[in-house]
PDB file of N, CA and C in Angstrom:
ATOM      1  N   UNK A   1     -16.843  -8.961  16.795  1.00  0.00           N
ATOM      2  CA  UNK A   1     -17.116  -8.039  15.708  1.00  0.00           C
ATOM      3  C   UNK A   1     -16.812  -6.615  16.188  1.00  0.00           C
ATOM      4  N   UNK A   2     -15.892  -5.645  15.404  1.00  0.00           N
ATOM      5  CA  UNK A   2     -15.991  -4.701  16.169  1.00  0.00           C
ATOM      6  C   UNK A   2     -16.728  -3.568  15.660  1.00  0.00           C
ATOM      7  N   UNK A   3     -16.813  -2.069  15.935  1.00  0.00           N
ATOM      8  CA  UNK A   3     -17.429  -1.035  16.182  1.00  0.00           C
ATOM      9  C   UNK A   3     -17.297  -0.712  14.546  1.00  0.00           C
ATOM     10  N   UNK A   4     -16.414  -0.748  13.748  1.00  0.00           N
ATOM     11  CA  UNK A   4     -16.756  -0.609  12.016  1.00  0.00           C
ATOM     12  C   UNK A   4     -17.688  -1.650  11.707  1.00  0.00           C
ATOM     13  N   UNK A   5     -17.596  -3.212  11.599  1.00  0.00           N
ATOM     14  CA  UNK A   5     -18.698  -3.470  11.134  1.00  0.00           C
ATOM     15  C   UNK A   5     -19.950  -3.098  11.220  1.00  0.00           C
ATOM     16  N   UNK A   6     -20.593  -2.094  12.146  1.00  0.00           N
ATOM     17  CA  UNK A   6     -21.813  -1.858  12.333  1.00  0.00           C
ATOM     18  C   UNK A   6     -22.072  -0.730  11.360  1.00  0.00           C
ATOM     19  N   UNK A   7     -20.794   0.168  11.042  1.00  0.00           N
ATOM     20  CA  UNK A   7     -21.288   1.332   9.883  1.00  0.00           C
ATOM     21  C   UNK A   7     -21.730   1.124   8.782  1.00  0.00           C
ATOM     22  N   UNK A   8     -22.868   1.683   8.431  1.00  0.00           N
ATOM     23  CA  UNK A   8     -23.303   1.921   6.970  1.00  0.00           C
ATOM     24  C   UNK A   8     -23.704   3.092   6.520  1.00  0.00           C
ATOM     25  N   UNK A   9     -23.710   3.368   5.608  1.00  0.00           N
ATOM     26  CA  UNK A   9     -23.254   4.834   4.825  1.00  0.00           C
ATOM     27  C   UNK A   9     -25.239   5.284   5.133  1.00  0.00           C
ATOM     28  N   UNK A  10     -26.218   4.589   5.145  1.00  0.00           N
ATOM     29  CA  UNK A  10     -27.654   4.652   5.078  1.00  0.00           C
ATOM     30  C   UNK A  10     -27.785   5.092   6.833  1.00  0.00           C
ATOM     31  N   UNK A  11     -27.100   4.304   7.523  1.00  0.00           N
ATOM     32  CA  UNK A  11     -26.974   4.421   9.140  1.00  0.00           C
ATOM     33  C   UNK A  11     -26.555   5.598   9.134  1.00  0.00           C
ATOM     34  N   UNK A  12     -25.939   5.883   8.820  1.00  0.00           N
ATOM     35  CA  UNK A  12     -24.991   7.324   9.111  1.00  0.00           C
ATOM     36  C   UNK A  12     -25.829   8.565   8.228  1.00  0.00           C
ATOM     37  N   UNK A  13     -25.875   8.663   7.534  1.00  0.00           N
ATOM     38  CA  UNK A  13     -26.917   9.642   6.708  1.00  0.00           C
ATOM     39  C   UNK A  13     -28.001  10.108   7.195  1.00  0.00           C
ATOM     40  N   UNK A  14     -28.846   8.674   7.849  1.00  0.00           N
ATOM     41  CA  UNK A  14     -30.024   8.568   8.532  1.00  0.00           C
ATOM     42  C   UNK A  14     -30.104   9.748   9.760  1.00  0.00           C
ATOM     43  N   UNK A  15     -28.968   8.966  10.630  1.00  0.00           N
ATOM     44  CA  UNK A  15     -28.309   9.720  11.968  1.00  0.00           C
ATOM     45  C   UNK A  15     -28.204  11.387  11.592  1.00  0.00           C
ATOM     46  N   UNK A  16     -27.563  11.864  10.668  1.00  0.00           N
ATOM     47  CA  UNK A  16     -27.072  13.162  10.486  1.00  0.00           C
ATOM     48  C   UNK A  16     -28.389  13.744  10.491  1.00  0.00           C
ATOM     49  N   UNK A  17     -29.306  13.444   9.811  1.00  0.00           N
ATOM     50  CA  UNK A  17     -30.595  14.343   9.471  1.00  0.00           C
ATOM     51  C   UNK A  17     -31.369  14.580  10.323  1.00  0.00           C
ATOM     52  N   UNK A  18     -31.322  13.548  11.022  1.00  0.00           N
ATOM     53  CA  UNK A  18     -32.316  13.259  12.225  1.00  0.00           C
ATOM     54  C   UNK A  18     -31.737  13.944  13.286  1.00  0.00           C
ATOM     55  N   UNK A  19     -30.514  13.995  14.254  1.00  0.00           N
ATOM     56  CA  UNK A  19     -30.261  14.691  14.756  1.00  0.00           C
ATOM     57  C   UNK A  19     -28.912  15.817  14.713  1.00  0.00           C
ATOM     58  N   UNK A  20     -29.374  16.314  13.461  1.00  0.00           N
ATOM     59  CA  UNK A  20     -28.318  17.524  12.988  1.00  0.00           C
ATOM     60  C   UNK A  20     -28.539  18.622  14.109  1.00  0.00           C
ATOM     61  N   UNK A  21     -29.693  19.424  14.371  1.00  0.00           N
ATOM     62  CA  UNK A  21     -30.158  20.185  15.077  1.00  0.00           C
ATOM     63  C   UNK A  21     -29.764  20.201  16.521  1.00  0.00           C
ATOM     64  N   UNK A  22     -30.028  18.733  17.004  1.00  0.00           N
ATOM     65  CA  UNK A  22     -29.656  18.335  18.392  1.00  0.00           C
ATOM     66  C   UNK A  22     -28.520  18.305  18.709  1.00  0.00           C
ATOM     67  N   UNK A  23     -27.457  17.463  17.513  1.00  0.00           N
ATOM     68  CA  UNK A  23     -26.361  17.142  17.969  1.00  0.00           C
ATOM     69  C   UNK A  23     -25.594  18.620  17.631  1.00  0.00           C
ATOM     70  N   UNK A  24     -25.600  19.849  17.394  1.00  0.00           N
ATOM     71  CA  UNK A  24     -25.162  20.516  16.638  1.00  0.00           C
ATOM     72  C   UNK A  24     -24.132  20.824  15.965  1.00  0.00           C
ATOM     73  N   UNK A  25     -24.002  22.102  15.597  1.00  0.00           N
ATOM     74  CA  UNK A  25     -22.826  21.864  14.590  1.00  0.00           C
ATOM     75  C   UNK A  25     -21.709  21.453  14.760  1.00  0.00           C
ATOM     76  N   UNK A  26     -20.925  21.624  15.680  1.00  0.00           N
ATOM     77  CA  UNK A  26     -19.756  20.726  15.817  1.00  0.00           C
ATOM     78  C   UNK A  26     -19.271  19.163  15.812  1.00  0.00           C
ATOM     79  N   UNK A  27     -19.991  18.448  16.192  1.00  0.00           N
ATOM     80  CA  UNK A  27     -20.724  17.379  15.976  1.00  0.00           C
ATOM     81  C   UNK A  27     -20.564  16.751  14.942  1.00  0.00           C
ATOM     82  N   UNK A  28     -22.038  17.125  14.262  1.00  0.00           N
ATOM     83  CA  UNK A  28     -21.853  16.962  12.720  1.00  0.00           C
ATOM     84  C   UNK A  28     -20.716  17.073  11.857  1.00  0.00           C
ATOM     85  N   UNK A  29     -20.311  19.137  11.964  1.00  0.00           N
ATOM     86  CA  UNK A  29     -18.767  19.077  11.235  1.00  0.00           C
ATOM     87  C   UNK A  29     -17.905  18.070  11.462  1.00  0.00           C
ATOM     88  N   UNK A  30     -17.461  17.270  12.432  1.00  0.00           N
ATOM     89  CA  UNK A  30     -16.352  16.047  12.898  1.00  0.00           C
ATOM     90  C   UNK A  30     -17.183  15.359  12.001  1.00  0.00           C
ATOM     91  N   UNK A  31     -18.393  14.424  12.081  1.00  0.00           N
ATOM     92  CA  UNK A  31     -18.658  13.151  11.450  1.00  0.00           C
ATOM     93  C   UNK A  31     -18.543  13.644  10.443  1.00  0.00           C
ATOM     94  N   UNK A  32     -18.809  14.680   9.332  1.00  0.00           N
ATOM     95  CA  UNK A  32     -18.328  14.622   7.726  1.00  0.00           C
ATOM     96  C   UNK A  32     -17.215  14.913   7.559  1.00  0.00           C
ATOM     97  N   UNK A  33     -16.412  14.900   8.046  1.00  0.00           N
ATOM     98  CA  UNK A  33     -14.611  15.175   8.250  1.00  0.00           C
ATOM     99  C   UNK A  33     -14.353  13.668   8.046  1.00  0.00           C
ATOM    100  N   UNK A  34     -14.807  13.144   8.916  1.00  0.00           N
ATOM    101  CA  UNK A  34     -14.102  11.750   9.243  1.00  0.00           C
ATOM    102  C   UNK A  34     -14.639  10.640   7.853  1.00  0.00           C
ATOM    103  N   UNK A  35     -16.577  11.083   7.363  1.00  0.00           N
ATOM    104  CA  UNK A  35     -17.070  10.685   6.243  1.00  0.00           C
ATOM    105  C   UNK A  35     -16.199  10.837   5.192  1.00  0.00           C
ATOM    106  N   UNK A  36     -15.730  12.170   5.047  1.00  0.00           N
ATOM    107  CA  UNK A  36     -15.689  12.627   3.048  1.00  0.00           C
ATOM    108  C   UNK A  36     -13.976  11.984   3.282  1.00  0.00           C
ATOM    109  N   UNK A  37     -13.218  11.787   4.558  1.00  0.00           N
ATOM    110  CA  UNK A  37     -12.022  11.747   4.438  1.00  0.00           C
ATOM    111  C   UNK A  37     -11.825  10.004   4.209  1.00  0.00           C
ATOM    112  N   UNK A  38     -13.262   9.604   4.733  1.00  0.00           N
ATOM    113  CA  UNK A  38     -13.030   8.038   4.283  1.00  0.00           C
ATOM    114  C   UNK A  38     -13.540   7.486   3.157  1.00  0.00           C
ATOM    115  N   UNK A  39     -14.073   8.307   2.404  1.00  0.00           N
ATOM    116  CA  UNK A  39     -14.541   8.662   0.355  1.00  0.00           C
ATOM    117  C   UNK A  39     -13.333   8.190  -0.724  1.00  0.00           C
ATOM    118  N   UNK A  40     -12.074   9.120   0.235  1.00  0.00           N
ATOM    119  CA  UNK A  40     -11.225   9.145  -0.331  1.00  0.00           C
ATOM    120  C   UNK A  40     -10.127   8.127  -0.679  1.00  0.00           C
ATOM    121  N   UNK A  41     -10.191   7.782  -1.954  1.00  0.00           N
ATOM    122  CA  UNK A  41      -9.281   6.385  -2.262  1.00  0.00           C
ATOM    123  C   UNK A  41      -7.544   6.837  -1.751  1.00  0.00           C
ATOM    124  N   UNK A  42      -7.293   7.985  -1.179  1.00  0.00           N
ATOM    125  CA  UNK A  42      -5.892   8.135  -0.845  1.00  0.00           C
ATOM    126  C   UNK A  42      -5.744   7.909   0.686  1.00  0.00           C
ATOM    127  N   UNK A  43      -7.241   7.496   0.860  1.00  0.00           N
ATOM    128  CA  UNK A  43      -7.036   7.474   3.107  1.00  0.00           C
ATOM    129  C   UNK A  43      -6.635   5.849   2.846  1.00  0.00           C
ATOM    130  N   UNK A  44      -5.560   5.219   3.299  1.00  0.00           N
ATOM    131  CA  UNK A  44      -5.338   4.001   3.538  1.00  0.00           C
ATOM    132  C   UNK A  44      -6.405   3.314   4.686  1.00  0.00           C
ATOM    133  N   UNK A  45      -6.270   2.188   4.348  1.00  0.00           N
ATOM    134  CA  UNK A  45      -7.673   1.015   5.076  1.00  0.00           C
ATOM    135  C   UNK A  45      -7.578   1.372   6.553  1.00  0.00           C
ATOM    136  N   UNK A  46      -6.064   1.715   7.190  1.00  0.00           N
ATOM    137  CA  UNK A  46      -5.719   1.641   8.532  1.00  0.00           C
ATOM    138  C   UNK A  46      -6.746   2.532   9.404  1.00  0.00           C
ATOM    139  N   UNK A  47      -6.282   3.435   8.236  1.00  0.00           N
ATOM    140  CA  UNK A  47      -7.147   5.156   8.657  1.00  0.00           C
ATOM    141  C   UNK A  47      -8.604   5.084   8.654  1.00  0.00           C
ATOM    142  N   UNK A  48      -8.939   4.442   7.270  1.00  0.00           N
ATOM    143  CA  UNK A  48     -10.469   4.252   7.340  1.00  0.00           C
ATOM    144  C   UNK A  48     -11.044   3.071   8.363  1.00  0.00           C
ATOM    145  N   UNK A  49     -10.402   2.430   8.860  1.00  0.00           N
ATOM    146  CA  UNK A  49     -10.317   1.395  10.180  1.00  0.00           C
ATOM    147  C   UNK A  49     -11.405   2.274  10.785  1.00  0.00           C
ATOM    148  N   UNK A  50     -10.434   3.198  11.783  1.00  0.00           N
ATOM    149  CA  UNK A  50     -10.632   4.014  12.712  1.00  0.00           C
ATOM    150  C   UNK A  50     -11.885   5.234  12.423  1.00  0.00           C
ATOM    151  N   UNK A  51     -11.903   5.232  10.952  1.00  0.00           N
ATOM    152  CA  UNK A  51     -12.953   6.388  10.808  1.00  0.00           C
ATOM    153  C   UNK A  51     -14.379   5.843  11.002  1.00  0.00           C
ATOM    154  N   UNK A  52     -13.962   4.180  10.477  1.00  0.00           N
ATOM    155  CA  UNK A  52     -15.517   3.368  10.602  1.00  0.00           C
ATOM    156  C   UNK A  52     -15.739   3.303  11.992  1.00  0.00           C
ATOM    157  N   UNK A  53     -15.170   3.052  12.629  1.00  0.00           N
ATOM    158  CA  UNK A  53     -15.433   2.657  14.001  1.00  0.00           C
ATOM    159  C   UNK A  53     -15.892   3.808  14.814  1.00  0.00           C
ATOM    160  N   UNK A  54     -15.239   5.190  14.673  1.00  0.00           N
ATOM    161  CA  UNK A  54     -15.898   6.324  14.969  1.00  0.00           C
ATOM    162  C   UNK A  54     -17.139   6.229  14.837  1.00  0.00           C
ATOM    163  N   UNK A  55     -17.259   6.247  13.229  1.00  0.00           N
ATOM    164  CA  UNK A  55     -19.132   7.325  12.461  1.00  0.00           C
ATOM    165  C   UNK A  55     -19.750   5.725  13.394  1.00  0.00           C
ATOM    166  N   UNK A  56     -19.386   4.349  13.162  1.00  0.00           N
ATOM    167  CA  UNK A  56     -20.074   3.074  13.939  1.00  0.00           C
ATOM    168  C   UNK A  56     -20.880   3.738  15.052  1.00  0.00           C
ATOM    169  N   UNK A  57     -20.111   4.044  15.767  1.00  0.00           N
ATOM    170  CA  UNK A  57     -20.043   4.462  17.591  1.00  0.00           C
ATOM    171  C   UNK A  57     -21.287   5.724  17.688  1.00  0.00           C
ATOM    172  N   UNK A  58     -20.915   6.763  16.668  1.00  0.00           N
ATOM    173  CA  UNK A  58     -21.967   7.571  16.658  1.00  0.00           C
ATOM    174  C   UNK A  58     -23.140   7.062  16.017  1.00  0.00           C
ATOM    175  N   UNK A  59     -23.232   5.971  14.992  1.00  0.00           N
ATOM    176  CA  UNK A  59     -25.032   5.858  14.542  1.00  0.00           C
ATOM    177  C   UNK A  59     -25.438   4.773  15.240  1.00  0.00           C
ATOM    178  N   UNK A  60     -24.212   3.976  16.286  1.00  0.00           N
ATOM    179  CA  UNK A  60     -24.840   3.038  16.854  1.00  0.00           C
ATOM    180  C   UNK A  60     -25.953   3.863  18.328  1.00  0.00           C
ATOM    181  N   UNK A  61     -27.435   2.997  18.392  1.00  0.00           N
ATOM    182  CA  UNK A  61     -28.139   3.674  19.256  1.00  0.00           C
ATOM    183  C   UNK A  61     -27.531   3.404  20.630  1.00  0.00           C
ATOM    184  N   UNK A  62     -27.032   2.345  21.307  1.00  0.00           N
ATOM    185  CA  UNK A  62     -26.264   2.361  22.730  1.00  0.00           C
ATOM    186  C   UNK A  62     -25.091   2.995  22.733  1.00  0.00           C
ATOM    187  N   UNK A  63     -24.543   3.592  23.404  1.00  0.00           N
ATOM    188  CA  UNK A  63     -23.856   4.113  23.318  1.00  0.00           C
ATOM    189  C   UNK A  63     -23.270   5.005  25.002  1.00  0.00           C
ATOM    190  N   UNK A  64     -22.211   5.432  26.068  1.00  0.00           N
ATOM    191  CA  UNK A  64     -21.919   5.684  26.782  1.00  0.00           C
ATOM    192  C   UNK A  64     -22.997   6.518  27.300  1.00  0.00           C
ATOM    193  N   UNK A  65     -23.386   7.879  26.683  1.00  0.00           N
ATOM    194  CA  UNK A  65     -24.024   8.533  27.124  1.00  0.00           C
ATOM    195  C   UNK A  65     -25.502   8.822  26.314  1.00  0.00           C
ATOM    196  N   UNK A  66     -26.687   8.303  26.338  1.00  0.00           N
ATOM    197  CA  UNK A  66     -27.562   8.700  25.658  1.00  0.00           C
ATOM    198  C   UNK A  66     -27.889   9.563  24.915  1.00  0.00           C
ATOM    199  N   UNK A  67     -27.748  10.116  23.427  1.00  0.00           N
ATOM    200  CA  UNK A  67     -28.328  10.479  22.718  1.00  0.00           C
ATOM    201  C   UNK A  67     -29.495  11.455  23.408  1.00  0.00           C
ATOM    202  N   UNK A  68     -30.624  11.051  23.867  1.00  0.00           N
ATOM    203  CA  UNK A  68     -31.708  11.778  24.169  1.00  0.00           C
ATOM    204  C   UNK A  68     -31.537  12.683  25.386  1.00  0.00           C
ATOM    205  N   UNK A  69     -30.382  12.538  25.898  1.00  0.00           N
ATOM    206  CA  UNK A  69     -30.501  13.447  27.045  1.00  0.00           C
ATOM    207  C   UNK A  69     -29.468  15.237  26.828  1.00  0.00           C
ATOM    208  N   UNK A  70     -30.160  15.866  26.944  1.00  0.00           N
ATOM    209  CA  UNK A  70     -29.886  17.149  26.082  1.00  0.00           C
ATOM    210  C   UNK A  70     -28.258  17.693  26.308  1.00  0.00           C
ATOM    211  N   UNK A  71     -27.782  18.112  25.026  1.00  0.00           N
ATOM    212  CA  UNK A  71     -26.349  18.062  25.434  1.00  0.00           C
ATOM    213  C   UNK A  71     -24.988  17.710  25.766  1.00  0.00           C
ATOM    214  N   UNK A  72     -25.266  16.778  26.886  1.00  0.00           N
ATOM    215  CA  UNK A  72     -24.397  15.662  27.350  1.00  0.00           C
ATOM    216  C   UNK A  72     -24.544  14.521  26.517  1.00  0.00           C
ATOM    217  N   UNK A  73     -25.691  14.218  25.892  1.00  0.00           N
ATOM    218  CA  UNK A  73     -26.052  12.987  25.111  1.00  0.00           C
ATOM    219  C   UNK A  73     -25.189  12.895  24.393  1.00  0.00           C
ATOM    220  N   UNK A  74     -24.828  14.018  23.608  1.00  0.00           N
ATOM    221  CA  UNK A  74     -23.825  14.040  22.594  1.00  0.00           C
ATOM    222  C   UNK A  74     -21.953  13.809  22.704  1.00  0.00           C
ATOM    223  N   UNK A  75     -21.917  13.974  23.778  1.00  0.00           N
ATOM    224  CA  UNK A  75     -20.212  14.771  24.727  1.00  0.00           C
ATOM    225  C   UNK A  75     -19.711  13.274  24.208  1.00  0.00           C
ATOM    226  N   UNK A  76     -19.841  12.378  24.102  1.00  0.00           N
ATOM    227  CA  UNK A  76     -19.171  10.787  23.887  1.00  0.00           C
ATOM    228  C   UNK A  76     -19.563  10.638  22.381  1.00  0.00           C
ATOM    229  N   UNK A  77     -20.417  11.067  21.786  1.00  0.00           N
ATOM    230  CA  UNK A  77     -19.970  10.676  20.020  1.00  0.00           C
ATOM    231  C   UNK A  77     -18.713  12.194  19.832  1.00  0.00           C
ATOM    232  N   UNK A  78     -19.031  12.809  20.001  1.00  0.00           N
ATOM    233  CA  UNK A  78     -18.013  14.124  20.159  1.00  0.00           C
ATOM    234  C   UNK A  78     -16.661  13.587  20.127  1.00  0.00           C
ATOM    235  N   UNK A  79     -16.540  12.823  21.449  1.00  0.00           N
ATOM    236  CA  UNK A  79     -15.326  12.646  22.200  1.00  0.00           C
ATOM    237  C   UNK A  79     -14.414  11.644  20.760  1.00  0.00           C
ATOM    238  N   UNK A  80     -15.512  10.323  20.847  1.00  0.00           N
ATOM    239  CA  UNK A  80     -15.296   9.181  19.906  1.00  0.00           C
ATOM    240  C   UNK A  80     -14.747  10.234  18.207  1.00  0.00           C
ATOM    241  N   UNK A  81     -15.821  11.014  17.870  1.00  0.00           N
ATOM    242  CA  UNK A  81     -14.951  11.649  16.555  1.00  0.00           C
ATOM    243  C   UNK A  81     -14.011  12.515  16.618  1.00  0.00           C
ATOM    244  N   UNK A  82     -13.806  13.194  17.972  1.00  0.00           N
ATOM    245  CA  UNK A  82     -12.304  13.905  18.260  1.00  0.00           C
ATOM    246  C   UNK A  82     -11.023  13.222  18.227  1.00  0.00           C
ATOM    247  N   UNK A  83     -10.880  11.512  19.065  1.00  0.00           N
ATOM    248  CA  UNK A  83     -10.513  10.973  18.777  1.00  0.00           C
ATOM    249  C   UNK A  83      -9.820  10.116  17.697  1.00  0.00           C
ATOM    250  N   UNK A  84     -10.631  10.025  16.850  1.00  0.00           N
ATOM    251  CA  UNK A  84     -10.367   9.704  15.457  1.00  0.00           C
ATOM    252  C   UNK A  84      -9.892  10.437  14.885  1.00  0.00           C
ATOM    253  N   UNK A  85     -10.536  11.682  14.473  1.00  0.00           N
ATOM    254  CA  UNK A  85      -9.803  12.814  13.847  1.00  0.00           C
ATOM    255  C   UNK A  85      -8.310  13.410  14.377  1.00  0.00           C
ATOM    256  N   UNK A  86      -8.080  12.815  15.578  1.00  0.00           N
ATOM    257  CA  UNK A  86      -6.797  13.110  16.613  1.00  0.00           C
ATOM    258  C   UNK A  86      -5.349  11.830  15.614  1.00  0.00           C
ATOM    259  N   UNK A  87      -6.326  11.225  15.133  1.00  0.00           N
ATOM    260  CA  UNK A  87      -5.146   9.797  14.538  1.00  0.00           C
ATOM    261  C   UNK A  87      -5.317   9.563  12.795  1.00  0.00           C
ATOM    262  N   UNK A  88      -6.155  10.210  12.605  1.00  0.00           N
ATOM    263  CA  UNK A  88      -6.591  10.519  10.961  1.00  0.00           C
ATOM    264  C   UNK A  88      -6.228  11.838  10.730  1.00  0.00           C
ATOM    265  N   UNK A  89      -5.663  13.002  11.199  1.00  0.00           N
ATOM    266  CA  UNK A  89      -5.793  14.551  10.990  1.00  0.00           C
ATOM    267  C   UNK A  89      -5.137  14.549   9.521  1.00  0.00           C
ATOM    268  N   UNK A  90      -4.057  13.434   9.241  1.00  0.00           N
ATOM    269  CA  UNK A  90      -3.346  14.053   7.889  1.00  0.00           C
ATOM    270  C   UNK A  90      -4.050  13.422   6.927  1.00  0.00           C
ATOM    271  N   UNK A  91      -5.218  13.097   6.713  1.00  0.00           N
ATOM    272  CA  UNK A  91      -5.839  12.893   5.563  1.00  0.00           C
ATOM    273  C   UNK A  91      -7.366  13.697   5.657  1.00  0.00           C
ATOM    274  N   UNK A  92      -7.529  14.650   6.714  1.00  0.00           N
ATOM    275  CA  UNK A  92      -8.685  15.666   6.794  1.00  0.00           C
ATOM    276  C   UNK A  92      -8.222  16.702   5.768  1.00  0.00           C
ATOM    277  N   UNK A  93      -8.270  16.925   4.649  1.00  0.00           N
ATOM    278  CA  UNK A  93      -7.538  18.019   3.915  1.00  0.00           C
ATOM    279  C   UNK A  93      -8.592  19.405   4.203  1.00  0.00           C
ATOM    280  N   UNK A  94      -7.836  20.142   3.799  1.00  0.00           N
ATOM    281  CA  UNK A  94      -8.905  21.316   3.300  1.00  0.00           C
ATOM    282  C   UNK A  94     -10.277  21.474   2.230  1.00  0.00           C
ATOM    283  N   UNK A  95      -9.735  20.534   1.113  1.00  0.00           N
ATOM    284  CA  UNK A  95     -10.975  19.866   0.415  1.00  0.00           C
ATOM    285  C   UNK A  95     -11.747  19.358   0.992  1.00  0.00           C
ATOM    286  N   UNK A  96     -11.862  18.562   1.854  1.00  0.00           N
ATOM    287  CA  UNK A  96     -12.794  17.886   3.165  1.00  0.00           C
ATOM    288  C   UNK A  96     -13.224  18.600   4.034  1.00  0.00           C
ATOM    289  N   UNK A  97     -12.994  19.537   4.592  1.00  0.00           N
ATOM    290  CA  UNK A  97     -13.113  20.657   5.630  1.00  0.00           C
ATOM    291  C   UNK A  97     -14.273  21.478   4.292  1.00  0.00           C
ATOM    292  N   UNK A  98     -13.938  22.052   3.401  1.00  0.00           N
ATOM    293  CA  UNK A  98     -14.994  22.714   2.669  1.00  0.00           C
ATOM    294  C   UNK A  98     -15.867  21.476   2.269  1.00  0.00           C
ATOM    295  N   UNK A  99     -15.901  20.611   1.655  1.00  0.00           N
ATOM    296  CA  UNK A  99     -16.867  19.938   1.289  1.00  0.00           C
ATOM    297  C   UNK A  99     -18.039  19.795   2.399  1.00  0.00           C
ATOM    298  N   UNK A 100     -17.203  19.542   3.912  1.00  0.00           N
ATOM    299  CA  UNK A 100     -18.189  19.861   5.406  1.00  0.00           C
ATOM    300  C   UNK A 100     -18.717  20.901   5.511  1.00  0.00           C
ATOM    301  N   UNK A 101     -18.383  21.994   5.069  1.00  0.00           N
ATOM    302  CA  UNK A 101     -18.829  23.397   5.228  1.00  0.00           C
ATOM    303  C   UNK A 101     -19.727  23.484   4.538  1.00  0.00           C
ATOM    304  N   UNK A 102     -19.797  23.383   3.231  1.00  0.00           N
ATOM    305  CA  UNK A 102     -21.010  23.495   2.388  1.00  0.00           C
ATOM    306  C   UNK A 102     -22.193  22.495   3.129  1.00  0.00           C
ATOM    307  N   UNK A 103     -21.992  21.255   2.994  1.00  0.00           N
ATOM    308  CA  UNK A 103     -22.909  20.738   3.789  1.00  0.00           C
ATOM    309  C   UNK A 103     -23.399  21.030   5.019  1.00  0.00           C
ATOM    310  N   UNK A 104     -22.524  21.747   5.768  1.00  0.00           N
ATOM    311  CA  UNK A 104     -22.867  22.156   7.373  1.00  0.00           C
ATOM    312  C   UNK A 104     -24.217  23.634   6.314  1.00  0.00           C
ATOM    313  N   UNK A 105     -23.794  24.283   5.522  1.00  0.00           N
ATOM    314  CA  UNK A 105     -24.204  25.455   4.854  1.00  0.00           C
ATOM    315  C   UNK A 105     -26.118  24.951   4.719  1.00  0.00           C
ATOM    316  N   UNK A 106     -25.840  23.873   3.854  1.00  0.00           N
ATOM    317  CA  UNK A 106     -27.133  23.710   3.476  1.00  0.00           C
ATOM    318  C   UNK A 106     -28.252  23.340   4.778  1.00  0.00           C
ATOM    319  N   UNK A 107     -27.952  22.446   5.746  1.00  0.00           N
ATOM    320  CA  UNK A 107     -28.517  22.230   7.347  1.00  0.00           C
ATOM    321  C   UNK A 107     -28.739  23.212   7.967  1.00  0.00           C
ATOM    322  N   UNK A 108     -27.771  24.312   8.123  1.00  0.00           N
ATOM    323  CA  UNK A 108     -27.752  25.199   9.013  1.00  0.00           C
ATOM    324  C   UNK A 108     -28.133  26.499   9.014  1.00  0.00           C
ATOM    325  N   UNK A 109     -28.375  26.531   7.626  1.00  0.00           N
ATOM    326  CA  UNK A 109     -28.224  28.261   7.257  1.00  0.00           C
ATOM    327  C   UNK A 109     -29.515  28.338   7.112  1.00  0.00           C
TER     328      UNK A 109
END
């Protein structure tokens, strides 16, 4: 089974709220990049493949580097949604990038 079957849109939501603060903004901005861009009925399955398996990797709790340990916890979901976004970039539009912004807006501000 791989690293998309484990995503769910409740998993991932869950994750963001809970550690928005911790993981901070950069972070976050990547996972709703990779979210709103896999919304979109124009990202082909291939793309959304790779986006599931990303946001997977980040709401899954094991993971390379622990979560709870300050900072570094984060450097491997980071890495995992840089990655993705490195092989998905042409369906991150600018509509997606603001739709993240506003949301980064309402968390952060």
């Amino acid at each position: 089974m791989t690293a998309a079957h484990h995503y769910s849109d409740n998993d991932f939501w869950q994750k963001l709220k809970s550690f928005a603060l911790k993981a901070g903004k950069e972070v976050i901005e990547k996972a709703l990049w990779l979210y709103y861009a896999a919304q979109r009925p124009e990202t082909p399955t291939w793309a959304k493949t790779i986006i599931f398996g990303a946001l997977a990797y980040f709401i899954l709790p094991l993971d390379a580097v622990p979560d709870v340990i300050p900072v570094a916890g984060y450097s491997d979901d980071l890495g995992a949604l840089a990655a993705a976004i490195g092989m998905v970039s042409m369906y991150i539009t600018a509509e997606i990038k603001e739709q993240a912004a506003q949301k980064l807006q309402q968390w952060f501000s």
